[in-house]
N, C-alpha and C. Protein backbone atom coordinates (compact mmCIF):
# COMPACT_ATOMS: atom_id res chain seq x y z
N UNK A 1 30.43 2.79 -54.88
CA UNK A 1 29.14 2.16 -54.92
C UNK A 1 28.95 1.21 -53.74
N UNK A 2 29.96 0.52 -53.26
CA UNK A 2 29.83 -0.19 -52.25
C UNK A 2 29.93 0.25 -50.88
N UNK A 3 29.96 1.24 -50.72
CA UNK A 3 30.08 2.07 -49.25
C UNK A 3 28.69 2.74 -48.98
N UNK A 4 27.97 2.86 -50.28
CA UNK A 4 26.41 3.39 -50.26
C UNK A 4 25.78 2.33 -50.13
N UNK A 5 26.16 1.13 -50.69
CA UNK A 5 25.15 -0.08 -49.85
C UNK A 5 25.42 -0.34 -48.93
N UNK A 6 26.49 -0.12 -48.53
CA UNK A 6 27.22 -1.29 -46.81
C UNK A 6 26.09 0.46 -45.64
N UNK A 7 26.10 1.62 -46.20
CA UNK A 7 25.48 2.89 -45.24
C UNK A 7 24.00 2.37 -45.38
N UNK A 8 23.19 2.28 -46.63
CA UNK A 8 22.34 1.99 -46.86
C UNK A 8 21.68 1.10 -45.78
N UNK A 9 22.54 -0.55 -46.09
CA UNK A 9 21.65 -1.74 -45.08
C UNK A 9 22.34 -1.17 -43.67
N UNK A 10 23.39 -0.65 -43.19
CA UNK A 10 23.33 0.02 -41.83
C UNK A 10 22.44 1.22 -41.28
N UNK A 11 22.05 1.42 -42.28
CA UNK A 11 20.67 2.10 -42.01
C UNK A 11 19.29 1.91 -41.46
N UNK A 12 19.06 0.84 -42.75
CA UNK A 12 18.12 -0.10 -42.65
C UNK A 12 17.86 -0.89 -41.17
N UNK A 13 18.75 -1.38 -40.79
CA UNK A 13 19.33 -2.58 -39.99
C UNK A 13 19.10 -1.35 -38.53
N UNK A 14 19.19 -0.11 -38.55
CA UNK A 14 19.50 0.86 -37.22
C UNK A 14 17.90 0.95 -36.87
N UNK A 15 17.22 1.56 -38.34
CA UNK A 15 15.70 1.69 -37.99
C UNK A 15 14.91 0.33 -37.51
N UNK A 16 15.20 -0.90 -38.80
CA UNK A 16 14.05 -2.16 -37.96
C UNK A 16 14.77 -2.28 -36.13
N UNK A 17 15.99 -1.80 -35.79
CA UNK A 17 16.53 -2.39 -33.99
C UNK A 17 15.59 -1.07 -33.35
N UNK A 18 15.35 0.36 -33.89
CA UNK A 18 14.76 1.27 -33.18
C UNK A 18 13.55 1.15 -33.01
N UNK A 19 13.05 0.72 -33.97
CA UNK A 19 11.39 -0.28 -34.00
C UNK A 19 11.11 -1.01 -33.71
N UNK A 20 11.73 -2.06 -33.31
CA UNK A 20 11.76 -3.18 -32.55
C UNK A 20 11.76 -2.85 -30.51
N UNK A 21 12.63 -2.02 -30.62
CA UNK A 21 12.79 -1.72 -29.40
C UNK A 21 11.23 -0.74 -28.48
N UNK A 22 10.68 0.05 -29.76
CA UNK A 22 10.14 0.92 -29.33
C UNK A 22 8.65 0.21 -30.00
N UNK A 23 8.81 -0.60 -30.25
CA UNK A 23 7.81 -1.90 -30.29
C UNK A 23 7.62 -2.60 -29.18
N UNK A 24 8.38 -2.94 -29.11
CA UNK A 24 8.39 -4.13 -27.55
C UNK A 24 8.14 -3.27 -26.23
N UNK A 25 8.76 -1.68 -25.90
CA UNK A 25 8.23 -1.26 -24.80
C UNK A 25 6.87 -0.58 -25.18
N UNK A 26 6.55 -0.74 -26.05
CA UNK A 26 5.14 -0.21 -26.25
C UNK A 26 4.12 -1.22 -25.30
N UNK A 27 4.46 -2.56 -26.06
CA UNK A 27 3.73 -3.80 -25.58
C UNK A 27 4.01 -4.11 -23.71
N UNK A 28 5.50 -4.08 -23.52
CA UNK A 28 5.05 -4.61 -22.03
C UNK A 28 4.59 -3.43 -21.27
N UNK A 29 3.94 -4.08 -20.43
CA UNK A 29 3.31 -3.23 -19.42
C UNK A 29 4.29 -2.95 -18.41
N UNK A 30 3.80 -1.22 -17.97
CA UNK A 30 5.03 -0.89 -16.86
C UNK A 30 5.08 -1.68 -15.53
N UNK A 31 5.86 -2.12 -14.85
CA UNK A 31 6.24 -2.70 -13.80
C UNK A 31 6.22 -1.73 -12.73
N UNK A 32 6.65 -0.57 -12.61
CA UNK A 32 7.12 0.62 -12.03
C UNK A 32 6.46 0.56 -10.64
N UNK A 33 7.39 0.56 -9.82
CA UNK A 33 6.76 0.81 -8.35
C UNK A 33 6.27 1.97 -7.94
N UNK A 34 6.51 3.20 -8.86
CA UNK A 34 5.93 4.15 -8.75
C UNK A 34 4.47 4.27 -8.79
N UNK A 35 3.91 3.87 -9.82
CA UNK A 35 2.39 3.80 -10.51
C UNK A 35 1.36 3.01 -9.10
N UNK A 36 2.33 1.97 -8.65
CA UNK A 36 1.37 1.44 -7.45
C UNK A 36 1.40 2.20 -5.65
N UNK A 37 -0.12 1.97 -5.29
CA UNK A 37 -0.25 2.88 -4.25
C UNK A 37 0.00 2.28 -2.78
N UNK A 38 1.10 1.57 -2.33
CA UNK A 38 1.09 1.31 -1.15
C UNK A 38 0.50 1.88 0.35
N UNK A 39 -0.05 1.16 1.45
CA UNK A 39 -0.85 1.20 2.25
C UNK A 39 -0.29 1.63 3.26
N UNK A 40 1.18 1.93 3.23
CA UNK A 40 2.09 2.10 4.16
C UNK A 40 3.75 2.88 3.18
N UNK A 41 4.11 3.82 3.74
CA UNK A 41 5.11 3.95 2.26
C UNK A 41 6.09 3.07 2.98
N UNK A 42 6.97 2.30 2.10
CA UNK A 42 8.03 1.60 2.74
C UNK A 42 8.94 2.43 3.48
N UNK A 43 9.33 3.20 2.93
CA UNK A 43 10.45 4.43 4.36
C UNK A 43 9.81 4.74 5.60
N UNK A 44 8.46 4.55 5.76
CA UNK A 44 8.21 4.60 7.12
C UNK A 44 8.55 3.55 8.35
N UNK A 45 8.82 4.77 9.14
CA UNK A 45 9.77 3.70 10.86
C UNK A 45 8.86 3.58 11.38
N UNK A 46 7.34 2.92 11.67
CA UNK A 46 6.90 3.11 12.82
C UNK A 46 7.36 2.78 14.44
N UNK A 47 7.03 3.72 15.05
CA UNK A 47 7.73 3.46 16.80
C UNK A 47 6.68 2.71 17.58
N UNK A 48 5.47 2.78 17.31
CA UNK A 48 4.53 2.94 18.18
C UNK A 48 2.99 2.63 17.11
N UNK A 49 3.01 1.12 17.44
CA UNK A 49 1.38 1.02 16.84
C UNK A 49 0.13 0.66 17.64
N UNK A 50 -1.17 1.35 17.72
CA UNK A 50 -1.91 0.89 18.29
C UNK A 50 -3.27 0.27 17.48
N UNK A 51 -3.94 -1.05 18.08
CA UNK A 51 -5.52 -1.60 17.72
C UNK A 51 -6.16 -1.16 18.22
N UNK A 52 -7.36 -1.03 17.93
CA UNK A 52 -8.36 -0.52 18.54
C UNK A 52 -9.37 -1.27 18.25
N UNK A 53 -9.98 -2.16 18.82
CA UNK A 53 -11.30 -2.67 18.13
C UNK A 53 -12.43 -2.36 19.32
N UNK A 54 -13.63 -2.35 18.96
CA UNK A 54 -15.07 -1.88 19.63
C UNK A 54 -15.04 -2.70 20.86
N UNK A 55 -15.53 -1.94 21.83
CA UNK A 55 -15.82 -2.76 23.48
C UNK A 55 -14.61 -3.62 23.41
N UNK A 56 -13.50 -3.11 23.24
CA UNK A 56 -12.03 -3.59 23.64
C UNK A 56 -11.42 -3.02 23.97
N UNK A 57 -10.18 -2.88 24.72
CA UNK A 57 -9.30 -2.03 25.11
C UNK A 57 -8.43 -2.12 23.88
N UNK A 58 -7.78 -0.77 23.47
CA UNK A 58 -6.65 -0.31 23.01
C UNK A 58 -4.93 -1.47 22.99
N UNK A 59 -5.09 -1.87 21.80
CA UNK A 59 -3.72 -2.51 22.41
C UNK A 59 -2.51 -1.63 21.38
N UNK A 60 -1.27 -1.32 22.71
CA UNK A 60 -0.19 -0.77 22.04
C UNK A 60 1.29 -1.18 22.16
N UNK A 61 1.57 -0.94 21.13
CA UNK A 61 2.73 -1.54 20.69
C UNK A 61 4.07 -0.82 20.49
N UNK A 62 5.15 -0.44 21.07
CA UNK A 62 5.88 0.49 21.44
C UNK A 62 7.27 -0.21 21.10
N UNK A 63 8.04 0.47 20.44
CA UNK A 63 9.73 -0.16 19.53
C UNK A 63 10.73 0.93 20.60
N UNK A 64 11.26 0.19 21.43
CA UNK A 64 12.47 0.76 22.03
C UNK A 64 13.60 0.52 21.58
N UNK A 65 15.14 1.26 21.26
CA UNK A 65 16.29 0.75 20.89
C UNK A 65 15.84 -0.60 20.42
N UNK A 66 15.25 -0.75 19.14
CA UNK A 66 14.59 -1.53 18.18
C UNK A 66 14.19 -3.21 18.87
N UNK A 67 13.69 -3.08 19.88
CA UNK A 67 12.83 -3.97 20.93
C UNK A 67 11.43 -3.66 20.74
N UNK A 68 10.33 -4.22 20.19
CA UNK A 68 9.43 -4.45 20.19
C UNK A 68 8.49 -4.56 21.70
N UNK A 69 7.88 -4.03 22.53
CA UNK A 69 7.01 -4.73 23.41
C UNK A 69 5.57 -4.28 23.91
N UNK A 70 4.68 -4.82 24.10
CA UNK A 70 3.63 -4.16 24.54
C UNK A 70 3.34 -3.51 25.26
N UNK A 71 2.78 -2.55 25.77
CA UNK A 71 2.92 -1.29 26.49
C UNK A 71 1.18 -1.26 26.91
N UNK A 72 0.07 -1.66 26.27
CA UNK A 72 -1.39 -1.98 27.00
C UNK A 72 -1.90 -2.54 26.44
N UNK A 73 -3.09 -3.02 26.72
CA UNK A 73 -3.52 -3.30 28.21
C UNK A 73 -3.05 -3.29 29.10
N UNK A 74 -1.27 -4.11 29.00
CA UNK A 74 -0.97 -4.46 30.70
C UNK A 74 0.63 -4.39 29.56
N UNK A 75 1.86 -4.53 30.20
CA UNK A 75 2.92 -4.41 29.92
C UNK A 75 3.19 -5.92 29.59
N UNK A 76 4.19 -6.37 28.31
CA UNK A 76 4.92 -7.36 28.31
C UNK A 76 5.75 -7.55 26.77
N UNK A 77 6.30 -8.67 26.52
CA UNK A 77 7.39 -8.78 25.84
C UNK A 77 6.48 -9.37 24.12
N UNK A 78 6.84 -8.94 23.56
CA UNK A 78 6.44 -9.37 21.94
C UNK A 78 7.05 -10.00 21.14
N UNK A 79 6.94 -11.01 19.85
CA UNK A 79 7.77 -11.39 19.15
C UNK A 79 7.77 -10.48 18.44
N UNK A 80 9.21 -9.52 18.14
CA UNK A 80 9.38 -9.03 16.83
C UNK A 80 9.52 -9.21 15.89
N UNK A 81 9.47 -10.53 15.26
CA UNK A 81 9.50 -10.72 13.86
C UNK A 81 7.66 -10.99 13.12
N UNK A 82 7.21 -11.10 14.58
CA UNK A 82 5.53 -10.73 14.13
C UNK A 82 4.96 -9.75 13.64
N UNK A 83 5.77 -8.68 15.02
CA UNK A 83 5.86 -7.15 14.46
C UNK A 83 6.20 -6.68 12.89
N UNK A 84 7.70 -7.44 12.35
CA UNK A 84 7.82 -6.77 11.92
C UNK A 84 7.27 -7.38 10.17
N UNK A 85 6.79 -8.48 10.37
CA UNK A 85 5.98 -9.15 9.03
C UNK A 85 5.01 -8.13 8.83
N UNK A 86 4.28 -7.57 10.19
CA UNK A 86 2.69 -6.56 10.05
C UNK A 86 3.34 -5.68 9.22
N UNK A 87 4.27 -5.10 9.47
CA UNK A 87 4.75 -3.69 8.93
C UNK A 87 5.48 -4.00 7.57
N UNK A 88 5.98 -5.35 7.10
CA UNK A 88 6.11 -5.26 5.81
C UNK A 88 4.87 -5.65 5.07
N UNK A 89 3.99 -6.37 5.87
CA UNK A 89 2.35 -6.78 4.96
C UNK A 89 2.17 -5.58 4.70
N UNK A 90 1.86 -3.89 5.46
CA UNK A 90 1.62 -2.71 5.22
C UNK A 90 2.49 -2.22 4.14
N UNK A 91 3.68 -2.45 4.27
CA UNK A 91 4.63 -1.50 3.28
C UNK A 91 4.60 -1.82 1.81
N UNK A 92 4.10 -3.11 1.92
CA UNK A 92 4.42 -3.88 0.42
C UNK A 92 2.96 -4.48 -0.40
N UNK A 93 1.77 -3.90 0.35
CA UNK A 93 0.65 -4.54 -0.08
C UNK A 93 0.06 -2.88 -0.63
N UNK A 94 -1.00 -3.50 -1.79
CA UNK A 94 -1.55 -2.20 -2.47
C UNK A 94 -3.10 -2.02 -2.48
N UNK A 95 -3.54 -1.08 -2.82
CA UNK A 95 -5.19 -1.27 -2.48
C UNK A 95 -5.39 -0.92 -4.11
N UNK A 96 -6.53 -2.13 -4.15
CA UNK A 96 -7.20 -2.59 -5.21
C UNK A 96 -7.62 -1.76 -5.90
N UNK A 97 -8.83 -1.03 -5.34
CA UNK A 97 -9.57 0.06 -5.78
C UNK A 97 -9.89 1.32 -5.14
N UNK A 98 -9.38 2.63 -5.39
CA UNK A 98 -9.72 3.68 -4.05
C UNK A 98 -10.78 4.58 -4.66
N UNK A 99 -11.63 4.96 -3.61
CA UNK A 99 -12.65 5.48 -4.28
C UNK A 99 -12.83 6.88 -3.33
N UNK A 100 -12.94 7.99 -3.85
CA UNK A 100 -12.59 9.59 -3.13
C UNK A 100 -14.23 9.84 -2.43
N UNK A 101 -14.24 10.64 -1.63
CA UNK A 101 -15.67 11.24 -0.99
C UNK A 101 -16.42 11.61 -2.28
N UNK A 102 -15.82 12.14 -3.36
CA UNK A 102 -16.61 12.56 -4.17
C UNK A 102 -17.82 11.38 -5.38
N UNK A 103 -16.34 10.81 -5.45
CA UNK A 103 -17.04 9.44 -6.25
C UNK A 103 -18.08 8.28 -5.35
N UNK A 104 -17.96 8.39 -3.91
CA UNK A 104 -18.67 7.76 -3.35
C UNK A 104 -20.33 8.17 -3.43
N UNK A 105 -19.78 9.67 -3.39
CA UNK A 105 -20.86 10.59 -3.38
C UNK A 105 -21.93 10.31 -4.34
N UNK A 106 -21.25 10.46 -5.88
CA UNK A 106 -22.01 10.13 -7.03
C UNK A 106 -22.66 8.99 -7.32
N UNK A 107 -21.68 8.13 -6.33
CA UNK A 107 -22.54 6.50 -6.39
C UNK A 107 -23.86 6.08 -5.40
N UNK A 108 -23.92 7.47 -4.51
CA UNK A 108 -25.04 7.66 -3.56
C UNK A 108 -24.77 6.49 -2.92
N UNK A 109 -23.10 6.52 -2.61
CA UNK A 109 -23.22 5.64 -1.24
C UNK A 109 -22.71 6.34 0.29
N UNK A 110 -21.97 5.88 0.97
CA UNK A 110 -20.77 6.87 1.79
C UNK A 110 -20.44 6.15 3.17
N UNK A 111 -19.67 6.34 3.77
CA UNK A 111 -18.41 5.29 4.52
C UNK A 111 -19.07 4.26 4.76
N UNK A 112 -20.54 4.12 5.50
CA UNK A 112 -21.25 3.81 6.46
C UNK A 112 -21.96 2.57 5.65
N UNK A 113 -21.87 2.35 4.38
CA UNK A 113 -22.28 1.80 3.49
C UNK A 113 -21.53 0.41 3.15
N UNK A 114 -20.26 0.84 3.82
CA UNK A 114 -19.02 -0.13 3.66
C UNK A 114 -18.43 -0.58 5.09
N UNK A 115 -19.01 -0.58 6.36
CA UNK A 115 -19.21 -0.51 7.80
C UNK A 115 -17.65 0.54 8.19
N UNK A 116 -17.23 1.70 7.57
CA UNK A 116 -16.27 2.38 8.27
C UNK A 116 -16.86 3.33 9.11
N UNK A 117 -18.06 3.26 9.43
CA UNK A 117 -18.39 4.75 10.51
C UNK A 117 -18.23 4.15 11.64
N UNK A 118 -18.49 2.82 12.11
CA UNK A 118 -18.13 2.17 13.10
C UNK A 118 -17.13 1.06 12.82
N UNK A 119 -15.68 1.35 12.66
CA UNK A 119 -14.87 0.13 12.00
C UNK A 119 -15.01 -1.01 12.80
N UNK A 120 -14.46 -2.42 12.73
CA UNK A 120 -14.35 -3.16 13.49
C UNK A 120 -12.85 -3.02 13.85
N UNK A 121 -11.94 -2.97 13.07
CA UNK A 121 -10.59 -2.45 13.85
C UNK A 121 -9.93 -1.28 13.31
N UNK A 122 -9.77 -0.18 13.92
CA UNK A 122 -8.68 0.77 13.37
C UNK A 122 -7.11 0.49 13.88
N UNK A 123 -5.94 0.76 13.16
CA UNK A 123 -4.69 0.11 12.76
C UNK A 123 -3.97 1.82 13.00
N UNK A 124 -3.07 2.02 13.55
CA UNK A 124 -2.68 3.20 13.73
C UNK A 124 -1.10 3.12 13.59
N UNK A 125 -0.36 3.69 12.87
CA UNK A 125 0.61 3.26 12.81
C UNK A 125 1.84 5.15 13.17
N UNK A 126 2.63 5.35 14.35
CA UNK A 126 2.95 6.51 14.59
C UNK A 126 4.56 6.27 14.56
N UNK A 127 5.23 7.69 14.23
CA UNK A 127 6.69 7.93 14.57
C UNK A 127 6.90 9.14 14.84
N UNK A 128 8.06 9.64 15.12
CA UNK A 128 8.12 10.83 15.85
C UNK A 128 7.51 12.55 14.63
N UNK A 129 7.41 12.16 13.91
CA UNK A 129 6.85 13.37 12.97
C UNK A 129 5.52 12.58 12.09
N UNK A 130 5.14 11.53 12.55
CA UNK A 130 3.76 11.19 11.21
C UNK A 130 3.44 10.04 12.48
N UNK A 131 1.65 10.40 11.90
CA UNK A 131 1.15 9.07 11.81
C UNK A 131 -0.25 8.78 10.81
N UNK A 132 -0.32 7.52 10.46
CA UNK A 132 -0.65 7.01 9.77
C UNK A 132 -2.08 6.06 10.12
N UNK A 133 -2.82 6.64 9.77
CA UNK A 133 -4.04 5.32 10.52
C UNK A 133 -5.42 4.51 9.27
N UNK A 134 -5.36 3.42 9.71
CA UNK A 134 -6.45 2.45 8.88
C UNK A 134 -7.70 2.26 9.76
N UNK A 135 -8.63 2.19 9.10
CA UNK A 135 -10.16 1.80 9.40
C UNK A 135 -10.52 1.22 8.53
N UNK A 136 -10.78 0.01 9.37
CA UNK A 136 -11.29 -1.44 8.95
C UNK A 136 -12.70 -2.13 8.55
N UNK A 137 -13.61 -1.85 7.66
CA UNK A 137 -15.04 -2.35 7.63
C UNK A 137 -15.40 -3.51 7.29
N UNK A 138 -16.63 -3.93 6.80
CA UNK A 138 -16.80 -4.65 6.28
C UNK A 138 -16.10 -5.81 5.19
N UNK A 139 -16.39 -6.86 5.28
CA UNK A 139 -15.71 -8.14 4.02
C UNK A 139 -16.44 -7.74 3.10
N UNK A 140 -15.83 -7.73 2.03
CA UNK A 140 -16.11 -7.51 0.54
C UNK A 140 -17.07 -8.78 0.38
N UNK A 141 -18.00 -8.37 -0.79
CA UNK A 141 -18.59 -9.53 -1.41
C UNK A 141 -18.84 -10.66 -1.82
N UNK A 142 -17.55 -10.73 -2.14
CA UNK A 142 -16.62 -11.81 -2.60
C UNK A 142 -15.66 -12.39 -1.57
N UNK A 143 -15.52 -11.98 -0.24
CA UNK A 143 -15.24 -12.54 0.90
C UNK A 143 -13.21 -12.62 0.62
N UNK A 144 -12.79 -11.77 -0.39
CA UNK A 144 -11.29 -12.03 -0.93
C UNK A 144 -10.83 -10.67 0.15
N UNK A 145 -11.52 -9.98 0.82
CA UNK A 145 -10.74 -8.69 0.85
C UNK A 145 -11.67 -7.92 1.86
N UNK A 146 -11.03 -6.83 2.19
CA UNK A 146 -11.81 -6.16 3.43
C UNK A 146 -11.93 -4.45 3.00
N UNK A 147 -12.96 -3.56 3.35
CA UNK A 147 -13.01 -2.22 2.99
C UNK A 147 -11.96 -1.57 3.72
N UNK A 148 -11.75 -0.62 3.75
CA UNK A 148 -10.27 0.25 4.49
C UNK A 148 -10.60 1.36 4.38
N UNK A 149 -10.51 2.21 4.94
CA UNK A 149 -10.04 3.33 4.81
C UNK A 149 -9.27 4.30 5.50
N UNK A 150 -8.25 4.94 4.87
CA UNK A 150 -6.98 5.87 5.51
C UNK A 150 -7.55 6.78 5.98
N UNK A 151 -6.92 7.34 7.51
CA UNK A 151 -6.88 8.33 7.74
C UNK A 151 -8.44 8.91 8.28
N UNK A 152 -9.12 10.12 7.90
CA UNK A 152 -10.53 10.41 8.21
C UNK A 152 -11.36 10.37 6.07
N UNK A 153 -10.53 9.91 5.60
CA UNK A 153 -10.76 9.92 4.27
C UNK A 153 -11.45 8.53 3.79
């Protein structure tokens, strides 16, 4: 009789810890770095970044045997740890809200609406098999944030 109660409350005692458990990850929210959409994937090396802003020249930025230096307008030496803050602000920052050609569509708006047909800066980021480029529009509403958009998308 006493080995059917001692199985019994070890029973008991197994289900409220499996419910508990599968309680609590119900409640927190996933953390997962997967689920979020970075602006840059972190494994990317860029070698070679260029600005571009309107009635400006092109400025580029070129990583030799991991030396940072400018390469135009005119040639000279860079701080790389400036460099390389830009490229973790990219790797590690996420975009708020992305909205597809299609959904723009339905909202009867489209790039030009958000100043990307003429950006004020495009952000280009290259390595020897990819590159990666941003277009820069308009300040948001709320003056917290700026429009973007990747690529020709």
């Amino acid at each position: 009789m006493s080995n059917r109660r001692i199985i019994f409350w070890l029973l008991v005692a197994t289900l409220t810890l499996i419910s508990a458990d599968v309680f609590l990850s119900w409640r927190q929210p996933s953390a997962g770095v997967a689920s979020r959409q970075f602006l840059l994937d972190p494994a990317f090396e860029a070698r070679v970044i260029t600005l571009s802003r309107q009635k400006a020249p092109d400025t580029v930025l070129a990583c030799d045997g991991g030396q940072w230096r400018l390469v135009s307008p005119y040639a000279g030496t860079v701080d790389a740890r400036t460099i390389l803050q830009l490229l973790d602000a990219f790797s590690f920052a996420t975009a708020d809200d992305v909205l597809s050609e299609t959904e723009l569509f339905r909202l009867g708006r489209s790039q030009a609406d958000f100043g990307l047909l003429k950006p004020r800066l495009t952000l280009t980021f290259s390595n020897a098999t990819e590159t990666v480029s941003y277009r820069f529009g308009e300040v948001t509403p709320m003056s917290n944030g700026v429009y973007a958009a990747r690529g020709d998308s």
